[in-house]
Protein backbone atom coordinates (compact mmCIF):
# COMPACT_ATOMS: atom_id res chain seq x y z
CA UNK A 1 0.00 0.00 0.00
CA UNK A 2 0.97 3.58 -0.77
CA UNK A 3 -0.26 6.98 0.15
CA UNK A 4 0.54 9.57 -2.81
CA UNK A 5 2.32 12.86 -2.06
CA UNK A 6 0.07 15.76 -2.06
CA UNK A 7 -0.02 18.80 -4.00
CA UNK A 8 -0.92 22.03 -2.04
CA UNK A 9 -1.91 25.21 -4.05
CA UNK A 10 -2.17 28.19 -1.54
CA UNK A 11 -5.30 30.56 -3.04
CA UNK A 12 -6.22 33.79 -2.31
CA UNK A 13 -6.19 37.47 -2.92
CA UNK A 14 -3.34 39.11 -3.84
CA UNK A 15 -1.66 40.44 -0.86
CA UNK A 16 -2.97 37.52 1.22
CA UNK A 17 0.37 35.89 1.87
CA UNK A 18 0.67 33.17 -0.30
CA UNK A 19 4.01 33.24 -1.13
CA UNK A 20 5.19 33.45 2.44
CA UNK A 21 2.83 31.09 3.60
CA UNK A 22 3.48 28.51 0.53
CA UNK A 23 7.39 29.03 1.50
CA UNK A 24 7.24 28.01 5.03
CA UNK A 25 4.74 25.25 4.47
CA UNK A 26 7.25 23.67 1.59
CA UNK A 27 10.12 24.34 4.35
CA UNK A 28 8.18 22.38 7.05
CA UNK A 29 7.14 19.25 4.92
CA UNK A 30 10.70 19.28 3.62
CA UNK A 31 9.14 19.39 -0.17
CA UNK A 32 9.63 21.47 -3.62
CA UNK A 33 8.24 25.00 -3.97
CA UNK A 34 6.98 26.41 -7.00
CA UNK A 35 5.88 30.13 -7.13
CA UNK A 36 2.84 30.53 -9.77
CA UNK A 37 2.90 34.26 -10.47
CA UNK A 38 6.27 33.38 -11.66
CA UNK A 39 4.52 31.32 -14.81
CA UNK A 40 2.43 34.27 -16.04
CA UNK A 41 3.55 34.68 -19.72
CA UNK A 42 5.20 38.25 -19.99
CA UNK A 43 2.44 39.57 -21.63
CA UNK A 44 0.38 39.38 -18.80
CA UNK A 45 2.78 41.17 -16.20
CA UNK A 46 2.98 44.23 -19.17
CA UNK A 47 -0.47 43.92 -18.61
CA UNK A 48 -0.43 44.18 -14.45
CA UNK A 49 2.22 46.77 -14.41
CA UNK A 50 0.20 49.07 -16.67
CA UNK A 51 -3.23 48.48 -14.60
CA UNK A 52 -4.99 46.78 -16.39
CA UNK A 53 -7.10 43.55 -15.18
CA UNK A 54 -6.50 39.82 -16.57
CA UNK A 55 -9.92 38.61 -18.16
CA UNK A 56 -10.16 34.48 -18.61
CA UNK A 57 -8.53 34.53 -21.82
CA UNK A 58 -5.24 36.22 -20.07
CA UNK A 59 -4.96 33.71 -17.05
CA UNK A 60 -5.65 30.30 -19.24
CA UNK A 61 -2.36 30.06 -19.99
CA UNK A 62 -0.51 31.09 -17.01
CA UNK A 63 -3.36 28.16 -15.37
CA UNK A 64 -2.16 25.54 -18.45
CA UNK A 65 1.47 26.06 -16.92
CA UNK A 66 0.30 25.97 -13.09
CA UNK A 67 -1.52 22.39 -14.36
CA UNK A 68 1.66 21.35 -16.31
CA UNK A 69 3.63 21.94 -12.46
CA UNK A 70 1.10 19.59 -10.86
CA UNK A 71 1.16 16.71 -13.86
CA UNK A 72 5.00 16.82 -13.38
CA UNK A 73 4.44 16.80 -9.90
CA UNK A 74 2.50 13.66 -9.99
CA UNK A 75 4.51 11.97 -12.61
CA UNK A 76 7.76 12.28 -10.22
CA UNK A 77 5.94 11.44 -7.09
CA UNK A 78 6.90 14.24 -5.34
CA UNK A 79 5.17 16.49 -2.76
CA UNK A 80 4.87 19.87 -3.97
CA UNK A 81 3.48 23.14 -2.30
CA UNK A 82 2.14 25.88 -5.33
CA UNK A 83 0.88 29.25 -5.07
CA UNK A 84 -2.06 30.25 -7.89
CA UNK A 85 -4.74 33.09 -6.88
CA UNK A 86 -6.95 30.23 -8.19
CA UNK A 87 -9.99 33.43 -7.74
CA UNK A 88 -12.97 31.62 -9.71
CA UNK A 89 -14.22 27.90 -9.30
CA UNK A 90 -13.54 27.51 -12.97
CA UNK A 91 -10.18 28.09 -12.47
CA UNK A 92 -9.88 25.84 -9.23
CA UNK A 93 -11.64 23.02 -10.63
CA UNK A 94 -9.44 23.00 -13.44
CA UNK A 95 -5.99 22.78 -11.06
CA UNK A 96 -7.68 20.05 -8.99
CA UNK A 97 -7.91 17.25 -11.08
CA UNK A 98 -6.26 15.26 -9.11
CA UNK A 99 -7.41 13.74 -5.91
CA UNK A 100 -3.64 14.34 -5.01
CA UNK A 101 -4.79 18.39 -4.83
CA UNK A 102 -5.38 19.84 -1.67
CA UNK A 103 -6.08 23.77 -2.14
CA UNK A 104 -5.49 25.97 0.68
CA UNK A 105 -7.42 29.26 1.13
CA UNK A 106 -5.73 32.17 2.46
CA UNK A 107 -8.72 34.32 3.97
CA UNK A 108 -7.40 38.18 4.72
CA UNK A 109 -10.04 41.11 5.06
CA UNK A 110 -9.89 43.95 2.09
CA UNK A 111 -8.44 46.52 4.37
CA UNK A 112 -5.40 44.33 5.62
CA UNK A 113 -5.17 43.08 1.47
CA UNK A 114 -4.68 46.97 0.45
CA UNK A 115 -2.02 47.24 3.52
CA UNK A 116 -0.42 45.43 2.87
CA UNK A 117 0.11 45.70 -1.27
CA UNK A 118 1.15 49.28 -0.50
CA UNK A 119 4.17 47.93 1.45
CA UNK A 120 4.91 46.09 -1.03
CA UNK A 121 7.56 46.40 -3.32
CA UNK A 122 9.13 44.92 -6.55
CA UNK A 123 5.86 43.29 -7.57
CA UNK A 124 4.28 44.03 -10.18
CA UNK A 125 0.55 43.48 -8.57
CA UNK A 126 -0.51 47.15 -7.20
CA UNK A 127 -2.42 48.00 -4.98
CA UNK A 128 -4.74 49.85 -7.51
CA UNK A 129 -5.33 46.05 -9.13
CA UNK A 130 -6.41 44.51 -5.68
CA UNK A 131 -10.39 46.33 -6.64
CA UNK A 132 -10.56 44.02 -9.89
CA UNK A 133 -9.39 40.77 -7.72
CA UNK A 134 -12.27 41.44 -5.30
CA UNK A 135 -14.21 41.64 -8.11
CA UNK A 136 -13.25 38.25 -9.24
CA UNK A 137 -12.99 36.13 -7.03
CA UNK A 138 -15.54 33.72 -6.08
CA UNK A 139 -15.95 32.25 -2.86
CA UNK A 140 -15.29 28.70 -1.94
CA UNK A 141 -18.64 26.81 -2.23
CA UNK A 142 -19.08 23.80 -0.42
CA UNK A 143 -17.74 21.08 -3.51
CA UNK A 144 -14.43 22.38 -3.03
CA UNK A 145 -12.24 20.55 -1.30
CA UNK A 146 -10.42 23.56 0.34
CA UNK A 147 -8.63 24.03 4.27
CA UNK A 148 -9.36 27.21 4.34
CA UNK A 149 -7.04 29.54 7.45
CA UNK A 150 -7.48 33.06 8.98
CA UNK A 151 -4.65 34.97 7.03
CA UNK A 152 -4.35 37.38 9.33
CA UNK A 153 -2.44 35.29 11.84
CA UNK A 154 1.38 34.85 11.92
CA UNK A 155 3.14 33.13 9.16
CA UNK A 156 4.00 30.52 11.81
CA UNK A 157 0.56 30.16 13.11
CA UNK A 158 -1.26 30.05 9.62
CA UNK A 159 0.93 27.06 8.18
CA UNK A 160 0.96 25.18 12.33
CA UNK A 161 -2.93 25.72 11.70
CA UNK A 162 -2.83 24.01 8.12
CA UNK A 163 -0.82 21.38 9.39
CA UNK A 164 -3.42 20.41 11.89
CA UNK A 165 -6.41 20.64 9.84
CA UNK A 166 -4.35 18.24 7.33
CA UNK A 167 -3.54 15.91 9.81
CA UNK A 168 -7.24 15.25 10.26
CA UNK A 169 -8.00 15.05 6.45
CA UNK A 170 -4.45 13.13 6.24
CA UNK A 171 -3.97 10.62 9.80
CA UNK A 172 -0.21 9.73 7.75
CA UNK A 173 0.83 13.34 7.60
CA UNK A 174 3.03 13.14 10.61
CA UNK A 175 5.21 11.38 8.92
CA UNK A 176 7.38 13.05 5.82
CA UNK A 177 5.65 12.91 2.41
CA UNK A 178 8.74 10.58 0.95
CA UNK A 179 7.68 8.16 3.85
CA UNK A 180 4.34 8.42 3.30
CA UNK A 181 5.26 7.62 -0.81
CA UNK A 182 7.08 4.16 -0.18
CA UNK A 183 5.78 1.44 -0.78
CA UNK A 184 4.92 -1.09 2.37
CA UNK A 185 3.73 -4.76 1.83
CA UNK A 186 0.96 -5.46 4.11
């Protein structure tokens, strides 16, 4: 018997920590780390830099490489933490196609969002962009399979939180994901 490495996608906002959050949690199950805004075609940053929104067309293929991460994923048996807004079901149904795909909702108020995307810098989301995410993003309905976690906790906290939740959804995640992946006759 074998239990198959998951694949954890970190959704949210922008601003609601998923790259920090996907970081630590990858650091902490001792497993690869991909960063998703890192796979939008350049087109699409030109596009976020200038202002303007992403409409469905604009995210499918940044989402066709984010799928592509998870396939590979899968195909090398390897745990894997991702970040993805992921803002419409459409687009979350599409990344979870697996039963291997656990998404993971970051859940941060709209006044703590615009904080904290004026702080940042070197990205080329804006704050003036965060209005058209709102906008777009569609809340978690019941089908999902989603852990959803208060974003406005400590790093620390949020991905300690996570880990619990998972350990009820997954009794084997105390031990590490390559242990979890080898095969044991019965």
């Amino acid at each position: 018997m074998k239990d198959h490495p998951l694949i954890w996608i970190i959704i949210g906002i922008s601003g609601a920590g998923k790259t920090s959050v996907g970081r630590l949690l990858a650091e902490r199950l001792e497993c690869d780390y991909l960063e998703g805004d890192r796979r939008h075609p350049p087109l699409n940053i030109v596009k976020m830099l200038s202002g303007t929104p992403l409409q469905d067309e604009d995210r499918q293929q940044w989402l066709l490489e984010i799928e592509d991460d998870i396939k590979r994923a899968i195909e090398r048996n390897r745990e894997t933490v991702l970040t993805c807004s992921a803002l419409k079901v459409l687009y979350r149904k599409q990344l979870t196609f697996s039963n291997q795909v656990q998404l993971v909702c970051l859940d941060v108020p709209e006044l703590e969002l615009r904080r904290r995307l004026t702080q940042r810098s070197n990205h080329y989301m804006k704050v003036e962009m965060l209005d058209s995410q709102i906008a777009t993003f569609e809340q978690i309905v019941e089908e999902e399979k989603v852990i959803c976690v208060d974003g406005l906790q400590p790093t620390v906290e949020i991905v300690n939180e996570l880990l619990s939740k998972a350990a009820i959804l997954f009794p084997k995640m105390k031990e590490s994901w390559w242990q979890r992946c080898i095969y044991v006759v019965p």
